[in-house]
Protein backbone atom coordinates (compact mmCIF):
# COMPACT_ATOMS: atom_id res chain seq x y z
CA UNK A 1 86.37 101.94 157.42
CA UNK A 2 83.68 99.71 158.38
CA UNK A 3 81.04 102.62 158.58
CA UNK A 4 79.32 104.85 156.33
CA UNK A 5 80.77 108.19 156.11
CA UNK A 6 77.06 109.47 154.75
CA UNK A 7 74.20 107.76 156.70
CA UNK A 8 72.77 110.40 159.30
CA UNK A 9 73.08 107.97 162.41
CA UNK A 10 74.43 110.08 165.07
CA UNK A 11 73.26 112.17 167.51
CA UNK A 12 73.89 115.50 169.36
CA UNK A 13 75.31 113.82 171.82
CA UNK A 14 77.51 112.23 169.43
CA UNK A 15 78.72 114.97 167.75
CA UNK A 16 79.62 116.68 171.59
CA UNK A 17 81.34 114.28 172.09
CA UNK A 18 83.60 113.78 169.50
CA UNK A 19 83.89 118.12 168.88
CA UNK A 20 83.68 119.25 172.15
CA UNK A 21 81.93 121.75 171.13
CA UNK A 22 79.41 123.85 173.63
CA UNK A 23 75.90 122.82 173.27
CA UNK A 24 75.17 126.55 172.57
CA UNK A 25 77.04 127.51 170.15
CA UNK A 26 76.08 124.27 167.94
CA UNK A 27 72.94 125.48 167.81
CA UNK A 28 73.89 128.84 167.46
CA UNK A 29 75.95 127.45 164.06
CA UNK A 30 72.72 125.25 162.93
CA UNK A 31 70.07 128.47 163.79
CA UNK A 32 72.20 130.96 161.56
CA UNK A 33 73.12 128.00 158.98
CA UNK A 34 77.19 128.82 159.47
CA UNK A 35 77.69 125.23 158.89
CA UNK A 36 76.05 123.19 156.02
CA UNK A 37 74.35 119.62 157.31
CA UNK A 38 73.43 116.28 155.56
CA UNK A 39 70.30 117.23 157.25
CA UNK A 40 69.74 120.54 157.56
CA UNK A 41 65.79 120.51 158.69
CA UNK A 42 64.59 117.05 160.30
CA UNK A 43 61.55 118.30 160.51
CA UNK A 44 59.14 119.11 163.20
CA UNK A 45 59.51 116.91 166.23
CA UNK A 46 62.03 114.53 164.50
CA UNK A 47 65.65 114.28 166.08
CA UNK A 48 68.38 115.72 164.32
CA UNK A 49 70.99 113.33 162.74
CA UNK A 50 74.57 113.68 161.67
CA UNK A 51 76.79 112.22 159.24
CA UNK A 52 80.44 111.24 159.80
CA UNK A 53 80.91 114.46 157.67
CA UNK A 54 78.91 116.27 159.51
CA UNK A 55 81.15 115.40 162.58
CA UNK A 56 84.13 116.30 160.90
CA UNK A 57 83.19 119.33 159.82
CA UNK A 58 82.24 120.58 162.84
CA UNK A 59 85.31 119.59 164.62
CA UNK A 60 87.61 121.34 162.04
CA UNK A 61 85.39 124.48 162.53
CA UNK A 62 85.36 124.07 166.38
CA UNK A 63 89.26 124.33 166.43
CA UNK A 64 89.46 127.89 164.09
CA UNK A 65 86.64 128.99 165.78
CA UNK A 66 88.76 128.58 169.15
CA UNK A 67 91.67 130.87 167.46
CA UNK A 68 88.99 133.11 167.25
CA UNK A 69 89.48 133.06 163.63
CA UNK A 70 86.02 134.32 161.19
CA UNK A 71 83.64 131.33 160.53
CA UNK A 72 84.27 131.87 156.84
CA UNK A 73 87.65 130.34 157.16
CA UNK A 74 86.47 127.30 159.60
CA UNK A 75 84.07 126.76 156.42
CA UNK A 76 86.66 126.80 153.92
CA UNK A 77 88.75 124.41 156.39
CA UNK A 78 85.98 121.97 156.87
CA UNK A 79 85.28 122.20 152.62
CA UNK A 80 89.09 120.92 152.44
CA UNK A 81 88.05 118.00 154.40
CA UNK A 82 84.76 117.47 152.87
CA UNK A 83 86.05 117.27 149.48
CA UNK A 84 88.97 115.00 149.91
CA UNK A 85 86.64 112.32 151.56
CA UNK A 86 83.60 112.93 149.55
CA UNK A 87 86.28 111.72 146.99
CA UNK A 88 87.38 108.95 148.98
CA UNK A 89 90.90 110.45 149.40
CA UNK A 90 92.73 110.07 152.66
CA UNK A 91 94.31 112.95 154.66
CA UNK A 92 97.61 112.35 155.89
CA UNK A 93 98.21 112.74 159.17
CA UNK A 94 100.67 114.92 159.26
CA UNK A 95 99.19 117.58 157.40
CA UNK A 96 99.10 120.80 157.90
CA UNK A 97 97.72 124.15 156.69
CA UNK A 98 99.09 127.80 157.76
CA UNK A 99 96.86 130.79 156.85
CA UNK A 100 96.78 134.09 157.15
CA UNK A 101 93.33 135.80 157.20
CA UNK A 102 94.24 139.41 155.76
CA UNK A 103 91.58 141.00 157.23
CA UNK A 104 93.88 144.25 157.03
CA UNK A 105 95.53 143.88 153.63
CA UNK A 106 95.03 146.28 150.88
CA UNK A 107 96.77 143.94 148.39
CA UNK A 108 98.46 140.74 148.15
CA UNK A 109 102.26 140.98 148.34
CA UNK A 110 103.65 142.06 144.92
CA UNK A 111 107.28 140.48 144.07
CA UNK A 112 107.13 141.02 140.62
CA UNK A 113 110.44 143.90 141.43
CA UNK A 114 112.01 140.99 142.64
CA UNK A 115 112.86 139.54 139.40
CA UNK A 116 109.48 137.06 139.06
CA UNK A 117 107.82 139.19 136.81
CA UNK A 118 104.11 140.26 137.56
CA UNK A 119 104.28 137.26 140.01
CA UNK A 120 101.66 137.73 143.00
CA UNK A 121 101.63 135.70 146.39
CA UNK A 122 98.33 135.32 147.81
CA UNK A 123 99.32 134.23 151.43
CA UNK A 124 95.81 133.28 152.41
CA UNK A 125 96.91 129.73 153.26
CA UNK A 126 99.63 127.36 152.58
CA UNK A 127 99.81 123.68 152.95
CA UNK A 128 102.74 121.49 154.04
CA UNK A 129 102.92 117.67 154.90
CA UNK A 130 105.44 116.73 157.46
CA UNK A 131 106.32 115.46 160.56
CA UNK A 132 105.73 118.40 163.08
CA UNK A 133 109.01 117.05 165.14
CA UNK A 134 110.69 118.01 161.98
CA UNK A 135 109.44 120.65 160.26
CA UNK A 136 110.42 124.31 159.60
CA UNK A 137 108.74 127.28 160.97
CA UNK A 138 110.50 128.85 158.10
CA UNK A 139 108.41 126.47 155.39
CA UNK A 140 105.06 128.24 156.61
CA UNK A 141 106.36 131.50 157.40
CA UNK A 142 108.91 132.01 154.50
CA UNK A 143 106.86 130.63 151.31
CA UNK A 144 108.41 132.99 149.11
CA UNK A 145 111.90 131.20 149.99
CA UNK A 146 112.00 129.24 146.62
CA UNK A 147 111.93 132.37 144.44
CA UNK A 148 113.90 134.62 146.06
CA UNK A 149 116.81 132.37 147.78
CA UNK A 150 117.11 134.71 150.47
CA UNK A 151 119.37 131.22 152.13
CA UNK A 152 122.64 129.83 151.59
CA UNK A 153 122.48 125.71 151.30
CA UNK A 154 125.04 124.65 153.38
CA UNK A 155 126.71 121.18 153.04
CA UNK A 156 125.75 119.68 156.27
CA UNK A 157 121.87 120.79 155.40
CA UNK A 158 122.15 124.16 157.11
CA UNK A 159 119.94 127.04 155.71
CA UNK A 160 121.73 130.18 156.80
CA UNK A 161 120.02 133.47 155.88
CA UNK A 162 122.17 135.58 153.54
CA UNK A 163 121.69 139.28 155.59
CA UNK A 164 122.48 140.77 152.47
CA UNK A 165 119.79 139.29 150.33
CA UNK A 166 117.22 139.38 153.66
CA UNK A 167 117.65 143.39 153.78
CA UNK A 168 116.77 143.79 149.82
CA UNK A 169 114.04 141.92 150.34
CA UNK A 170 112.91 143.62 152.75
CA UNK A 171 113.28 146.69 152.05
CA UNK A 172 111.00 145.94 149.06
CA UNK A 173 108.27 144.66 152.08
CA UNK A 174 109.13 141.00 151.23
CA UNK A 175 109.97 138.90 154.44
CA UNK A 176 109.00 136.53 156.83
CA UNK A 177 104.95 136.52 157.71
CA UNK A 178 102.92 135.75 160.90
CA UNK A 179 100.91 132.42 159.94
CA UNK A 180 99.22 129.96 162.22
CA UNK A 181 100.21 126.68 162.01
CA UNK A 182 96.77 124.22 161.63
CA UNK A 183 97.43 120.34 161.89
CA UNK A 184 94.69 119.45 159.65
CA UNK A 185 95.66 115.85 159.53
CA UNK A 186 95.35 115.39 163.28
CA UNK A 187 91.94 116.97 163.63
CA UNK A 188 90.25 115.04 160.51
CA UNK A 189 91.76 111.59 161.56
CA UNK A 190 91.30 112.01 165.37
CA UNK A 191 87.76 112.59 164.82
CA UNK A 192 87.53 110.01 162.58
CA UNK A 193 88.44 107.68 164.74
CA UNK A 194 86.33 108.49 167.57
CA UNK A 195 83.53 108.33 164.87
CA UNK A 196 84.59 104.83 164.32
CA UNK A 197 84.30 103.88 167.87
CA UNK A 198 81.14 105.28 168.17
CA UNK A 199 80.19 103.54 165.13
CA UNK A 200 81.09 99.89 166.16
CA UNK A 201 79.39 100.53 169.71
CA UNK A 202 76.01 101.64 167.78
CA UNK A 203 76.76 98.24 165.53
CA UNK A 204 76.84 96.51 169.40
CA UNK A 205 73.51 97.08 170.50
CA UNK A 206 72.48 98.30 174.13
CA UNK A 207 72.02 94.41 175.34
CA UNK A 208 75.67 93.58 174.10
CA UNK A 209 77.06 97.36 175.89
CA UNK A 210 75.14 96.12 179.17
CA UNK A 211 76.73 92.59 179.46
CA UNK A 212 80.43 94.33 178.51
């Protein structure tokens, strides 16, 4: 990466682009300080800059925000991402988080009956690294499956559900869960890579844009 992932060089305009995020609501996010900035106060008549971070942050929080998901989650999202390249650590791109907001729930599920004793599932999110072409809906929505073995393992790779084992389970309020799927990989590295673009035309010049 041939850019700084710290140095406030980008603009608004910038971070529009690369978000697609409505003018309005950005500074709706800045005014009420839902999102934490580099910079968070330029100063009187001074431009706002943004960080690659910045940028990234923002476009996680753009995509929860358009499940209509609470801002307190896009936060925690875009803190996932902060961290792991504040650290230097790359995200794969074919990561994934599922989550389930429990805005709802009295209590977390409780499978301790089910033989894991005093064991407590907090299905807030889950994370899963895969292929999407290949993966499971059963992995996100099923995370219990490795305790319980409500599934037969078949020879040929076939997971059957056991009906047997499903209806105990169930009738003890343990089954399958409404998650949404979140390709965090995608999101981080797409952005990234528009931030490097942006970068290397900045590194250009406007006389060396002009003549291309």
């Amino acid at each position: 990466m041939a850019y700084d992932l710290h140095c406030p060089r980008f603009t608004q305009a910038d971070v529009l682009a690369v978000t697609k995020l409505k003018p309005e609501v950005l500074q709706t996010w800045i005014n009420r300080r839902a999102v934490k900035l580099t910079v968070q106060n330029p100063g009187s008549g001074k431009p706002r800059r943004y960080t690659a971070i910045d940028i990234v942050k923002l476009a996680v929080m753009r995509r929860v925000a358009d499940l209509r998901m609470e801002l307190s989650l896009a936060r925690e999202f875009a803190a996932i991402a902060e961290q792991r390249l504040n650290e230097g650590r790359k995200i794969d791109w074919h990561e994934h988080l599922s989550f389930q907001p429990h805005s709802a729930t009295k209590t977390f599920f409780n499978i301790g009956m089910m033989g894991v004793e005093g064991e407590r599932v907090p299905l807030v999110y889950g994370h899963g690294v895969g292929d999407a072409h290949d993966m499971r809906v059963s992995h996100f929505t099923e995370p219990f499956e490795s305790m319980l073995h409500r599934r037969e393992r078949k020879r040929d790779g076939t997971r059957p559900m056991i009906p047997a084992l499903r209806d105990q389970c169930a009738r003890q309020g343990v089954h399958a869960e409404p998650v949404v799927i979140f390709p965090l990989g995608e999101i981080v590295n797409g952005a990234l890579l528009q931030i490097e673009q942006l970068a290397a035309l900045k590194s250009v010049g406007p006389e060396m844009r002009n003549e291309g």
